[in-house]
PDB file of N, CA and C in Angstrom:
ATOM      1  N   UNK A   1      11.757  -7.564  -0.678  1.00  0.00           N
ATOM      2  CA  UNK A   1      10.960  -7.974   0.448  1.00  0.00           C
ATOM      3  C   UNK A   1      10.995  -6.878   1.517  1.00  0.00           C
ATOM      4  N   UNK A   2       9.660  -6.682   2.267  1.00  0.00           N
ATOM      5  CA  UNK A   2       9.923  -5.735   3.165  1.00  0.00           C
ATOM      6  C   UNK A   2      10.497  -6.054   4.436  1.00  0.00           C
ATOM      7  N   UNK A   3      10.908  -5.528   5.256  1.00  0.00           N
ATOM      8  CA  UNK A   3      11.295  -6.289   6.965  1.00  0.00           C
ATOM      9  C   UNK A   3      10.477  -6.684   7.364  1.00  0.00           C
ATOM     10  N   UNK A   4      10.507  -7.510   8.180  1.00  0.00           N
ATOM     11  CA  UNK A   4       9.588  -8.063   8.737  1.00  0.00           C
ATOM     12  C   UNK A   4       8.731  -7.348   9.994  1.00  0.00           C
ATOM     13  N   UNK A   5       9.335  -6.304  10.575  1.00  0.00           N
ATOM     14  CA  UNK A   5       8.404  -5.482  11.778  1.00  0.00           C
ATOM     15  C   UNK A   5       8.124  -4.182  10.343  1.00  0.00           C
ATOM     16  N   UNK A   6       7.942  -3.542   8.696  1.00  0.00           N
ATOM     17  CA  UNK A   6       7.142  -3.360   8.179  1.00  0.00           C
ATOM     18  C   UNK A   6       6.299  -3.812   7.805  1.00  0.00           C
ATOM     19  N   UNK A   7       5.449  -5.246   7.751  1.00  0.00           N
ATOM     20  CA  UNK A   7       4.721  -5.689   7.188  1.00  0.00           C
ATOM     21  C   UNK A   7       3.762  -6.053   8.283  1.00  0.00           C
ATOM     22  N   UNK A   8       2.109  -5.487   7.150  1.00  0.00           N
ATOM     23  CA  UNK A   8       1.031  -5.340   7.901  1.00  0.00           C
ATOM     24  C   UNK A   8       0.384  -6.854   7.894  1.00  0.00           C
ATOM     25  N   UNK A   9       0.035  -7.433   8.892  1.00  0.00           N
ATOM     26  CA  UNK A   9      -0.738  -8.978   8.811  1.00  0.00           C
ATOM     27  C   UNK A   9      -1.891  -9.317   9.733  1.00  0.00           C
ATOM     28  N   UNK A  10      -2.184  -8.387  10.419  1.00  0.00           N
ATOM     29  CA  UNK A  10      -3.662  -8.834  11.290  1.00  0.00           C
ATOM     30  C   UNK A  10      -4.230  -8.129  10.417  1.00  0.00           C
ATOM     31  N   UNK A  11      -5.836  -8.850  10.306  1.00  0.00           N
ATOM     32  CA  UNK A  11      -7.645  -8.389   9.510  1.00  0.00           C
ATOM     33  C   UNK A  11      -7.529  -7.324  10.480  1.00  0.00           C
ATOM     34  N   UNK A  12      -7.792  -6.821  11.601  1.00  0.00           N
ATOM     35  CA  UNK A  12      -8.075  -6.270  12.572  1.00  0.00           C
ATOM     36  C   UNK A  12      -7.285  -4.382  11.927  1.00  0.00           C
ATOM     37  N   UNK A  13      -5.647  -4.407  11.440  1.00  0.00           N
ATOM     38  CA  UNK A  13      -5.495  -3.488  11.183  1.00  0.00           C
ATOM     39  C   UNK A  13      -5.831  -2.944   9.803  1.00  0.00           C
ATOM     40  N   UNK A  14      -5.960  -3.773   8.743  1.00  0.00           N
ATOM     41  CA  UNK A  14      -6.277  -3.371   7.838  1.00  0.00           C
ATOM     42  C   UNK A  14      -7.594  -3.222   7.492  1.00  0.00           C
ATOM     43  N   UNK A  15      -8.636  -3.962   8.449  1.00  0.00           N
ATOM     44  CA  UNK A  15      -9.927  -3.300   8.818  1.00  0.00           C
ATOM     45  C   UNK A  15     -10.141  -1.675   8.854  1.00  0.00           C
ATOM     46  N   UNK A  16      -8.917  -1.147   9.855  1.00  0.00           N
ATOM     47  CA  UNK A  16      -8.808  -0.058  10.625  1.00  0.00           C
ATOM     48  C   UNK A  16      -8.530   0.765   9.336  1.00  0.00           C
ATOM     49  N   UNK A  17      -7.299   0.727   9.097  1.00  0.00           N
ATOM     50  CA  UNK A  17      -7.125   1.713   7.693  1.00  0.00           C
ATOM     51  C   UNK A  17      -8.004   1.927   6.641  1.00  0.00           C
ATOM     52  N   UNK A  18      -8.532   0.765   6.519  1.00  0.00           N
ATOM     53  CA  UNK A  18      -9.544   0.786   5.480  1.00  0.00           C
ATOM     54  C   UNK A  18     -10.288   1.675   5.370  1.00  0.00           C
ATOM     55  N   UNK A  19     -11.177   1.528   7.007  1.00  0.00           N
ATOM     56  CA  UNK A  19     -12.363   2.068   7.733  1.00  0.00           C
ATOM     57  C   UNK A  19     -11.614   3.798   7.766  1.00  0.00           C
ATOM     58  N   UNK A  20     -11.107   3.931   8.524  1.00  0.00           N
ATOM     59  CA  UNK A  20     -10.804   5.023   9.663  1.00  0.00           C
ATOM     60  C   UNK A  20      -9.661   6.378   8.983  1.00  0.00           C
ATOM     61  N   UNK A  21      -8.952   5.332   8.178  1.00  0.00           N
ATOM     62  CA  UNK A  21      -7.802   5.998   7.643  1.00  0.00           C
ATOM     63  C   UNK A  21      -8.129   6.928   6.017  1.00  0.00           C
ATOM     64  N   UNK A  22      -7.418   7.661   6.242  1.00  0.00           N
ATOM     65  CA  UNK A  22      -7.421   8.575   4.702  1.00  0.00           C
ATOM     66  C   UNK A  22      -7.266   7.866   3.458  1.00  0.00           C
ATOM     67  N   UNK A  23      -7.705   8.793   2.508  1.00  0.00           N
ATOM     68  CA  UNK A  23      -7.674   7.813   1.229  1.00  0.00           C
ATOM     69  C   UNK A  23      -7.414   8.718   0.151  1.00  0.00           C
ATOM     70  N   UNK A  24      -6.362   7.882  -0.601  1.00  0.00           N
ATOM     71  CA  UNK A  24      -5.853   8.419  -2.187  1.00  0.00           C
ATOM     72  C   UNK A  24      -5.959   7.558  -3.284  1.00  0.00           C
ATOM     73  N   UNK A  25      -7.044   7.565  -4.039  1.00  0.00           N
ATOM     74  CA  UNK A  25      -6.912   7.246  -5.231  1.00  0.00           C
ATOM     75  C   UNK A  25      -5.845   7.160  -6.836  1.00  0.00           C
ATOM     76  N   UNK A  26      -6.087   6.613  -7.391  1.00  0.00           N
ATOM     77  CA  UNK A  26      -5.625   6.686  -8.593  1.00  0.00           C
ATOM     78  C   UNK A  26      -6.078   5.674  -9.746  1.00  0.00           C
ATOM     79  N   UNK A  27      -6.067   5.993 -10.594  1.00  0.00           N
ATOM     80  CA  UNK A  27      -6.386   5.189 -12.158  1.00  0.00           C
ATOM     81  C   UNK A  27      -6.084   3.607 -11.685  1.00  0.00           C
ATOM     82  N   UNK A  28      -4.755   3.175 -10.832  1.00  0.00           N
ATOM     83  CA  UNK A  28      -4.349   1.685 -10.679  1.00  0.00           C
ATOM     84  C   UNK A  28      -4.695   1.631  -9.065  1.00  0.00           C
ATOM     85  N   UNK A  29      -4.479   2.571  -8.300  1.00  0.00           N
ATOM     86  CA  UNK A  29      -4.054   2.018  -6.768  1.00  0.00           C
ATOM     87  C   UNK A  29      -4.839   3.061  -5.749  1.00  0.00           C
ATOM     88  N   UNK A  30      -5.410   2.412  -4.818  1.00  0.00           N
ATOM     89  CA  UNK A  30      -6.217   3.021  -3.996  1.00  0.00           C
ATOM     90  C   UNK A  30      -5.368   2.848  -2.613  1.00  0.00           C
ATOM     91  N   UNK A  31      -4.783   4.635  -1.705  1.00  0.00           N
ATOM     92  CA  UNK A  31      -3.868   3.933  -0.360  1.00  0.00           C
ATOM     93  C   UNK A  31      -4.928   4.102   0.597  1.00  0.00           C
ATOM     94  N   UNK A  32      -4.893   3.520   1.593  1.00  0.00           N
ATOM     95  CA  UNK A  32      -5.642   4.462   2.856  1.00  0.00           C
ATOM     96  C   UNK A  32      -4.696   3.909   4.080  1.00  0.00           C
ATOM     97  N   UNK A  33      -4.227   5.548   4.758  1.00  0.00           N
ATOM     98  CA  UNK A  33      -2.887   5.650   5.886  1.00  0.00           C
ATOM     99  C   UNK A  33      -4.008   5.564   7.031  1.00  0.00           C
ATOM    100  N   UNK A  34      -3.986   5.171   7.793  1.00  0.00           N
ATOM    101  CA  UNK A  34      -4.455   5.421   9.517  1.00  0.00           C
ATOM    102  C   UNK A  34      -3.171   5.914  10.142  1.00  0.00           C
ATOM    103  N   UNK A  35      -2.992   6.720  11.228  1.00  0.00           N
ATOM    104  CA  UNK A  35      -1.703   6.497  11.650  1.00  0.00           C
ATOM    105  C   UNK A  35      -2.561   6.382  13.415  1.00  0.00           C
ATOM    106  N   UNK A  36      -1.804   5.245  14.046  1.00  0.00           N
ATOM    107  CA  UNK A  36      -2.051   5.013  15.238  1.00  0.00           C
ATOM    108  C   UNK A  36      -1.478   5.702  16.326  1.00  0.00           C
ATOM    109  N   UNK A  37      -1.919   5.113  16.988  1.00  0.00           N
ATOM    110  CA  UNK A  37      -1.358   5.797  19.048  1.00  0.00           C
ATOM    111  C   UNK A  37       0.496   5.873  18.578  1.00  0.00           C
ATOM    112  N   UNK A  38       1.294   6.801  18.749  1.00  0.00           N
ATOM    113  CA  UNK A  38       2.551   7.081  19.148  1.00  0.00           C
ATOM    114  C   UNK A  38       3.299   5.993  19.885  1.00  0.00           C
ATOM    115  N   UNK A  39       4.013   5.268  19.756  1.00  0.00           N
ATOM    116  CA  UNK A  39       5.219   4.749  20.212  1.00  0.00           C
ATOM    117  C   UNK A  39       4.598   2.991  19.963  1.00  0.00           C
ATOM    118  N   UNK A  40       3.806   2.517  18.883  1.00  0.00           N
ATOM    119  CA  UNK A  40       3.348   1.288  18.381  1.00  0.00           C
ATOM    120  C   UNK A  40       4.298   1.039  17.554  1.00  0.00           C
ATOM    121  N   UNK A  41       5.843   1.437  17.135  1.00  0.00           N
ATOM    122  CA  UNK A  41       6.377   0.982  16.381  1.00  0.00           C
ATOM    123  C   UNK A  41       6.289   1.549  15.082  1.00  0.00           C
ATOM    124  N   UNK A  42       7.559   0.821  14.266  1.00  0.00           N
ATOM    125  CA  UNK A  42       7.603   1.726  12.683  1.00  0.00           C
ATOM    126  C   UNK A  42       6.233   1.617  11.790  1.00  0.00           C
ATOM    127  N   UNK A  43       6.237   2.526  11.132  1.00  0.00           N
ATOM    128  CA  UNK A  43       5.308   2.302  10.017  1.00  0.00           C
ATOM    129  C   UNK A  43       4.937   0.879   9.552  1.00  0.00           C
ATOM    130  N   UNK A  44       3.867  -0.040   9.120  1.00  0.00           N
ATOM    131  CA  UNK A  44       3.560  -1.019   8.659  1.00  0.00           C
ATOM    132  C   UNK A  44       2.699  -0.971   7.130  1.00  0.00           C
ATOM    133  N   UNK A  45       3.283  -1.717   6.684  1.00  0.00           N
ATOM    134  CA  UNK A  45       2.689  -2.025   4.786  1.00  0.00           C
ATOM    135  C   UNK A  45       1.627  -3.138   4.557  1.00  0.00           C
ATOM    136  N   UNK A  46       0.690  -3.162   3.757  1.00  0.00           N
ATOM    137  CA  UNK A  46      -0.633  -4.103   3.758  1.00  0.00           C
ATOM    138  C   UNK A  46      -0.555  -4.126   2.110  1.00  0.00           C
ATOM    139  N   UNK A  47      -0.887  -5.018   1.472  1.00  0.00           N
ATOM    140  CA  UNK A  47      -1.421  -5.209   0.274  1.00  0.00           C
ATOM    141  C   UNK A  47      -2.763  -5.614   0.029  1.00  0.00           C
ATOM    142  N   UNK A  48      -3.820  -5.499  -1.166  1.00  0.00           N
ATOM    143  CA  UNK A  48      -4.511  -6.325  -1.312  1.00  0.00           C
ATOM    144  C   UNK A  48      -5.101  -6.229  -2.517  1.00  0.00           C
ATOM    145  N   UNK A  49      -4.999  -7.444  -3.247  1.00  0.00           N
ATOM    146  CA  UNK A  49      -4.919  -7.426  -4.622  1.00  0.00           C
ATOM    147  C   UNK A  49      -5.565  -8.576  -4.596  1.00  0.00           C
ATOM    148  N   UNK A  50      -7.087  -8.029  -5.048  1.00  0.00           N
ATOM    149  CA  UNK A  50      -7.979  -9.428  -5.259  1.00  0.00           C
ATOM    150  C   UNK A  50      -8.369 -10.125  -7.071  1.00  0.00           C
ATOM    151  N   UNK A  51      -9.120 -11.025  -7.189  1.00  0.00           N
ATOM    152  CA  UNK A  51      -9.381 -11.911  -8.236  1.00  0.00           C
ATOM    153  C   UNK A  51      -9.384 -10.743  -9.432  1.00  0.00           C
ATOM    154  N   UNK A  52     -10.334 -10.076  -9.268  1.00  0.00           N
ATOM    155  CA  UNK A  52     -10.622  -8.547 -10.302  1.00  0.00           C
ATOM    156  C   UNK A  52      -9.526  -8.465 -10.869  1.00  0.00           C
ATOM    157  N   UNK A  53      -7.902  -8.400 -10.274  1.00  0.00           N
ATOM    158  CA  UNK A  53      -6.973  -7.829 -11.304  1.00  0.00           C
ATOM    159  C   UNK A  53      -6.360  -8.778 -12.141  1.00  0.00           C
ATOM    160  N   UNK A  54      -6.511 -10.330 -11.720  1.00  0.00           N
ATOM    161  CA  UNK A  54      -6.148 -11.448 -13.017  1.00  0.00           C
ATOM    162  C   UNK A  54      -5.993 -12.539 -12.295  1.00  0.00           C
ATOM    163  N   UNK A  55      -5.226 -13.631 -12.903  1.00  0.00           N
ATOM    164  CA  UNK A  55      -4.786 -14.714 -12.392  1.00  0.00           C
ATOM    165  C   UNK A  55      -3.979 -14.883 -11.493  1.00  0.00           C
ATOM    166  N   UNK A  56      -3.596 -15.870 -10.435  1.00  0.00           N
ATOM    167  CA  UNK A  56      -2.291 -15.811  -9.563  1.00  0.00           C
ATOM    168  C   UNK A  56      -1.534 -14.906  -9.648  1.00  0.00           C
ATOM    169  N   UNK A  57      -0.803 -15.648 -11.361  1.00  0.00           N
ATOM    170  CA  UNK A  57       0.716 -15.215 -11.738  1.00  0.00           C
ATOM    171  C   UNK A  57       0.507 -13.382 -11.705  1.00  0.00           C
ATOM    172  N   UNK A  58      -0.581 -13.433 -12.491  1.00  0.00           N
ATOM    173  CA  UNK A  58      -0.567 -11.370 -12.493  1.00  0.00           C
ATOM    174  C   UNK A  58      -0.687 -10.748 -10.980  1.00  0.00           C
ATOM    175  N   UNK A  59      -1.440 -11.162 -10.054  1.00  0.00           N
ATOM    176  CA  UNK A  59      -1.811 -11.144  -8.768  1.00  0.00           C
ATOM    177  C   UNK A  59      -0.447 -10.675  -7.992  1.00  0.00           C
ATOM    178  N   UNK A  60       0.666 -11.524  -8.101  1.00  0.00           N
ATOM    179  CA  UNK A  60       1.798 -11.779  -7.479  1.00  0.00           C
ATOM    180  C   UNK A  60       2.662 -10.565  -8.140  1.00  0.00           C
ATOM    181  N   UNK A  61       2.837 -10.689  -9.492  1.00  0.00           N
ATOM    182  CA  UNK A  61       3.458  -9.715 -10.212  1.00  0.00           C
ATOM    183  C   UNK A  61       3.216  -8.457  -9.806  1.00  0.00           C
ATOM    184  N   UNK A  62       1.937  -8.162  -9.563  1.00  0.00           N
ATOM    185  CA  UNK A  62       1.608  -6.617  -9.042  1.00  0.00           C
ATOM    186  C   UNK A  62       2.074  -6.240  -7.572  1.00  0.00           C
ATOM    187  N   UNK A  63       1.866  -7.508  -6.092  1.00  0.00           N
ATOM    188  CA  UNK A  63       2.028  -7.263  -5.193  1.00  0.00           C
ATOM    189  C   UNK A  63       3.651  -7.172  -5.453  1.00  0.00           C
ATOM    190  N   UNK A  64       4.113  -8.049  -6.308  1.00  0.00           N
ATOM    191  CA  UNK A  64       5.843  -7.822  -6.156  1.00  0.00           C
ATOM    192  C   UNK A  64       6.216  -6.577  -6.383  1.00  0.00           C
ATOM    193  N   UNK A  65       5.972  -5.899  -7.635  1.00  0.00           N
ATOM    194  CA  UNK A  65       6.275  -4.315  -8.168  1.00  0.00           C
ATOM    195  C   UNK A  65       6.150  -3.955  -6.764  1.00  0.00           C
ATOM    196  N   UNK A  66       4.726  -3.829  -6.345  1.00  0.00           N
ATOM    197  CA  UNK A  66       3.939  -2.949  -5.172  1.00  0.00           C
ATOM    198  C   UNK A  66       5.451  -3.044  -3.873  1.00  0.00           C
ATOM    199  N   UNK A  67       5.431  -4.171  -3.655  1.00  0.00           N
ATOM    200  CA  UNK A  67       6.676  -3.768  -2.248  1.00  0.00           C
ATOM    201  C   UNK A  67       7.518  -3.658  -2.640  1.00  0.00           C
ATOM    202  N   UNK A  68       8.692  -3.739  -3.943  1.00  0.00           N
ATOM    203  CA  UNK A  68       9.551  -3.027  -4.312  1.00  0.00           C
ATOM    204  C   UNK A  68       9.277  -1.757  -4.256  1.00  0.00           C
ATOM    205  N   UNK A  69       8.077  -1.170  -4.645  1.00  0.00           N
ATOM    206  CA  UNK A  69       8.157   0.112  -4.989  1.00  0.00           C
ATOM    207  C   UNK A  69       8.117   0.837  -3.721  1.00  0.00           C
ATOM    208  N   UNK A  70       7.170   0.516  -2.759  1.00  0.00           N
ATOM    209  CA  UNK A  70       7.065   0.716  -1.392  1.00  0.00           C
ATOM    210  C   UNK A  70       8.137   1.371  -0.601  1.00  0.00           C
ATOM    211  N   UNK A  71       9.498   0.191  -0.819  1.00  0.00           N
ATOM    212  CA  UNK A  71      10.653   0.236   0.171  1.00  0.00           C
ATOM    213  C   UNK A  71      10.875   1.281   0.313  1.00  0.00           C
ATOM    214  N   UNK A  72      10.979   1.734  -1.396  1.00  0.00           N
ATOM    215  CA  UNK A  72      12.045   3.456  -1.126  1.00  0.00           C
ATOM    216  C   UNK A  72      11.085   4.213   0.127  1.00  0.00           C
ATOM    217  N   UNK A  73      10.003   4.131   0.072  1.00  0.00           N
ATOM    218  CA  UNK A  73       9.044   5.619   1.060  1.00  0.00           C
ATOM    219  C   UNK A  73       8.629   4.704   1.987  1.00  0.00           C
ATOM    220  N   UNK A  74       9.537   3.994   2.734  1.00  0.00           N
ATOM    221  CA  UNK A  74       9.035   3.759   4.315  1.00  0.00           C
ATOM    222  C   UNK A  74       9.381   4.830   5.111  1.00  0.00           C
ATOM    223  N   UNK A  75      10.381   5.638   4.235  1.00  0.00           N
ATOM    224  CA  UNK A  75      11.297   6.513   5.457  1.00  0.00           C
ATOM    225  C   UNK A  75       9.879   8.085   5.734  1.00  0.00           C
ATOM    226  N   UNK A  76       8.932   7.918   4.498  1.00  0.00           N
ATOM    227  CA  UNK A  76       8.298   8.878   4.509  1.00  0.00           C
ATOM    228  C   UNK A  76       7.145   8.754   5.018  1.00  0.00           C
ATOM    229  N   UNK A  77       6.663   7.544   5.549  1.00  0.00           N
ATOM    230  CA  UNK A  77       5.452   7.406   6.452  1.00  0.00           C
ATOM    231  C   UNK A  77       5.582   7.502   7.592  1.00  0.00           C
ATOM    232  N   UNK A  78       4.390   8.471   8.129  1.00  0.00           N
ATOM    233  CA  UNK A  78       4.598   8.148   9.474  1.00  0.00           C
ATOM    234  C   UNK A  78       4.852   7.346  10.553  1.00  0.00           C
ATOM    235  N   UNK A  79       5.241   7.494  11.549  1.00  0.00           N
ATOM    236  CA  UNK A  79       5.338   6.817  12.934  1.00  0.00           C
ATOM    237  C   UNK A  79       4.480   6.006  13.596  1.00  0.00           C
ATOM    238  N   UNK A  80       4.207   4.552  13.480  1.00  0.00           N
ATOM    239  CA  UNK A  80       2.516   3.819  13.903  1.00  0.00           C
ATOM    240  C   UNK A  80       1.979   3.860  12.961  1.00  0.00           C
ATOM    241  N   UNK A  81       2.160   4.727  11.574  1.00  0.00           N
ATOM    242  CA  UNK A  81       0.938   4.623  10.531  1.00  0.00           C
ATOM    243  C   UNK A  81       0.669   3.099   9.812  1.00  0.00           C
ATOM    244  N   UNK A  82      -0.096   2.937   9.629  1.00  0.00           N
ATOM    245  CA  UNK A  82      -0.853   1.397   8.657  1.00  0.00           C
ATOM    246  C   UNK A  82      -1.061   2.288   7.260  1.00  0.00           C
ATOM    247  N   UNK A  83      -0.504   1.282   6.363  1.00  0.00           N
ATOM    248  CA  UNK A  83      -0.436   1.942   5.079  1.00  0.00           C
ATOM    249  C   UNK A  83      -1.443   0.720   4.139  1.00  0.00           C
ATOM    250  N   UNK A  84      -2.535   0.807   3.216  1.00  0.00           N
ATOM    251  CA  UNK A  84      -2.735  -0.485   2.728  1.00  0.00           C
ATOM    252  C   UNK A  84      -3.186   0.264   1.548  1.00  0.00           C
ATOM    253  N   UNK A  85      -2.515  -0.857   0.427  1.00  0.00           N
ATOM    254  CA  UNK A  85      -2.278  -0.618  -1.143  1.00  0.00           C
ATOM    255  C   UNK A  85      -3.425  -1.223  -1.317  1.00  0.00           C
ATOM    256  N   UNK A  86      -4.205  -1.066  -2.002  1.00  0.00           N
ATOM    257  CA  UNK A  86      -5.436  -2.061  -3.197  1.00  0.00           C
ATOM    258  C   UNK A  86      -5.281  -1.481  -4.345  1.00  0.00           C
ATOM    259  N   UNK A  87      -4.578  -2.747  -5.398  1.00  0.00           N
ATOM    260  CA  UNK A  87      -4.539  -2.828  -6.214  1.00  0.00           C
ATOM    261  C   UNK A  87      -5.797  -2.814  -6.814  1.00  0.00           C
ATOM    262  N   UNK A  88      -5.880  -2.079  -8.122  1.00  0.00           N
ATOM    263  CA  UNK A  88      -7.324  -1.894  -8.700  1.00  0.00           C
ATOM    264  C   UNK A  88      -6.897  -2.746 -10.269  1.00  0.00           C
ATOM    265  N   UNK A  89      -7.991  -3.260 -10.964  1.00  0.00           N
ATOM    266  CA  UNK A  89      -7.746  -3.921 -11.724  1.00  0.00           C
ATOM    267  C   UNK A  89      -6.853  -3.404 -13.089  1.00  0.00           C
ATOM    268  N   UNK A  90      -6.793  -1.923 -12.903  1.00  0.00           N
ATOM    269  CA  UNK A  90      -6.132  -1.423 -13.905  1.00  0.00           C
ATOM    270  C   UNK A  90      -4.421  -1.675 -13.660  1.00  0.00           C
ATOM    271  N   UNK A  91      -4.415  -2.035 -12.718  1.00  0.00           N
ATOM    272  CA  UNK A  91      -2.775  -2.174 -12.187  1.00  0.00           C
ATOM    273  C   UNK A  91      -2.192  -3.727 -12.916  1.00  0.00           C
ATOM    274  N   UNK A  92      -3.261  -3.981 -13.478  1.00  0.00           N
ATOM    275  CA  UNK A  92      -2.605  -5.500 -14.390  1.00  0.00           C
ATOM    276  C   UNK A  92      -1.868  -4.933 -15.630  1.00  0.00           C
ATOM    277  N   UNK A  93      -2.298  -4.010 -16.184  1.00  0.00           N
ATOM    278  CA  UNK A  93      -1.570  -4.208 -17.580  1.00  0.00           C
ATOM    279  C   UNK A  93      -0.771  -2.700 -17.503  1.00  0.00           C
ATOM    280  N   UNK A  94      -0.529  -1.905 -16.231  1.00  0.00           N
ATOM    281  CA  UNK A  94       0.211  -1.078 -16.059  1.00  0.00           C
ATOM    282  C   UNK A  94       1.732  -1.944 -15.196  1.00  0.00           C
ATOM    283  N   UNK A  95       2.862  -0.686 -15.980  1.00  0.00           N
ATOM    284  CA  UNK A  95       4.093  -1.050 -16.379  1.00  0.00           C
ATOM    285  C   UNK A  95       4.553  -0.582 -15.052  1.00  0.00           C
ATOM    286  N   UNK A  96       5.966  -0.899 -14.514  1.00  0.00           N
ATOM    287  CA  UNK A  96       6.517  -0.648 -13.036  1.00  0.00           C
ATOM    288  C   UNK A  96       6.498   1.046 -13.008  1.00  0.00           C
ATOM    289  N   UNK A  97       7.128   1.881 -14.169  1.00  0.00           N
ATOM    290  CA  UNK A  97       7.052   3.290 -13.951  1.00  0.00           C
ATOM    291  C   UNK A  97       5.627   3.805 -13.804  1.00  0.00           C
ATOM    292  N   UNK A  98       4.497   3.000 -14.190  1.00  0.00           N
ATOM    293  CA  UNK A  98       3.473   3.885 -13.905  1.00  0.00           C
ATOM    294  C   UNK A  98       2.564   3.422 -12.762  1.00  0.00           C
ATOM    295  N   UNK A  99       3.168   2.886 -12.569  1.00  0.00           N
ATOM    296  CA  UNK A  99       2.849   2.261 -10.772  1.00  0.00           C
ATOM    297  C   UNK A  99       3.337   3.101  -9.695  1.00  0.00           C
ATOM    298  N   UNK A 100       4.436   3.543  -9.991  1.00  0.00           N
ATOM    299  CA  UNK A 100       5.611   3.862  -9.406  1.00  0.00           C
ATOM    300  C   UNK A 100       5.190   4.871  -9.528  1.00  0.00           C
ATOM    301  N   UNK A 101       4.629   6.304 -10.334  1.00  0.00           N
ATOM    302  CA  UNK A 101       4.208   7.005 -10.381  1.00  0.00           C
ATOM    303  C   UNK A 101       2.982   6.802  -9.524  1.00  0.00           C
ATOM    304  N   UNK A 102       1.842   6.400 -10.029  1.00  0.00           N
ATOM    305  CA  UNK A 102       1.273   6.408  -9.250  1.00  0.00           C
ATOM    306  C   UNK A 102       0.909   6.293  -7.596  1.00  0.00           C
ATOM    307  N   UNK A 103       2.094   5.631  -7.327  1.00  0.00           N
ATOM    308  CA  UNK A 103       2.214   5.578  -5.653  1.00  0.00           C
ATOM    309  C   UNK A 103       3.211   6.606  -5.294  1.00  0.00           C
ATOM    310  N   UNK A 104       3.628   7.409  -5.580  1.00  0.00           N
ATOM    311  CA  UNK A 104       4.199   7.764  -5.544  1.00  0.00           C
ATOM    312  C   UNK A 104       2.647   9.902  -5.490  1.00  0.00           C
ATOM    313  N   UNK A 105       2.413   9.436  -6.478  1.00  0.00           N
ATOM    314  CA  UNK A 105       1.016  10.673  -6.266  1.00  0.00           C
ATOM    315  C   UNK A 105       0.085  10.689  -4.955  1.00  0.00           C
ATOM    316  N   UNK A 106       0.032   9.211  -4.920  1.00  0.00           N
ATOM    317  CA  UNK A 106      -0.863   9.003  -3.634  1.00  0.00           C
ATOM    318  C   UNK A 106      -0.325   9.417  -2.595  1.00  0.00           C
ATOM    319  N   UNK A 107       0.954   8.975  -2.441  1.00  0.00           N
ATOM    320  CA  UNK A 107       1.559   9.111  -1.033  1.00  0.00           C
ATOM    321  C   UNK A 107       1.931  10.455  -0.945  1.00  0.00           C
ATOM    322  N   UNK A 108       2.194  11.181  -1.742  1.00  0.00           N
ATOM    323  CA  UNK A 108       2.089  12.757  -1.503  1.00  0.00           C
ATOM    324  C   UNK A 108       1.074  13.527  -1.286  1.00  0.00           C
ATOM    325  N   UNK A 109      -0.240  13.144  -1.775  1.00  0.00           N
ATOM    326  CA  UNK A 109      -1.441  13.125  -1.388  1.00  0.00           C
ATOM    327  C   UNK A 109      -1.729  12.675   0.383  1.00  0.00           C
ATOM    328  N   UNK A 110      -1.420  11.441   0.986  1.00  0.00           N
ATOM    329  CA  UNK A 110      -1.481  11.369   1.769  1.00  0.00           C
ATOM    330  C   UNK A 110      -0.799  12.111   2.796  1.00  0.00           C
ATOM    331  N   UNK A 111       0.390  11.958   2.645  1.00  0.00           N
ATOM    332  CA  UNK A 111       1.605  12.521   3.998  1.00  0.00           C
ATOM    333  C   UNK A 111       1.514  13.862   4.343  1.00  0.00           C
ATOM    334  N   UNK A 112       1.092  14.900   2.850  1.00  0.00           N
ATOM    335  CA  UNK A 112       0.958  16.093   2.987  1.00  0.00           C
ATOM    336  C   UNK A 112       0.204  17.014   4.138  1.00  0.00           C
TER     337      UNK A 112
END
């Protein structure tokens, strides 16, 4: 689970990242970072994993991998940044290492 002052929960910011913020692709996972005004607090995490990638149970399974995998690289996002994962439907029948890889490409892509 992430802390609770990492986790992203107003429409309003993940609007913003969506919109405004950079973007890294991949085969399973699409990120896009905004990073906001200076002194808004630590980095914040967003998920969104809609009907496209399966049922509930798969739904949940992916967001779970997704913020496990997350934790390790909070330390590597920026300061104020909004981070939001979309799961792409290929992320159903991909395994934790290639998730993990994959976010792991993105976010070097991004931070760089």
């Amino acid at each position: 689970m992430l802390p609770k002052e990492s986790r992203l929960t107003t429409g309003d910011d993940f609007r913003r990242a969506s919109r405004q913020g950079r973007r890294a692709g991949s085969a399973t996972l699409v990120l896009h970072l905004w990073v906001g005004e200076p002194g808004r607090g630590p980095a914040r995490v967003g998920f969104v994993v809609s009907k496209a990638v399966g049922n509930a149970v798969v739904r949940n399974r992916v967001r779970r991998r997704l913020r496990n995998l997350i934790r390790e690289h909070l330390a590597v996002l920026p300061v104020s940044g909004v981070l939001v994962i979309r799961a792409l439907p290929a992320s159903a029948e991909a395994d934790f290492a290639s998730l993990g890889a994959d976010l792991e490409h993105c976010l070097r892509r991004l931070v760089a």
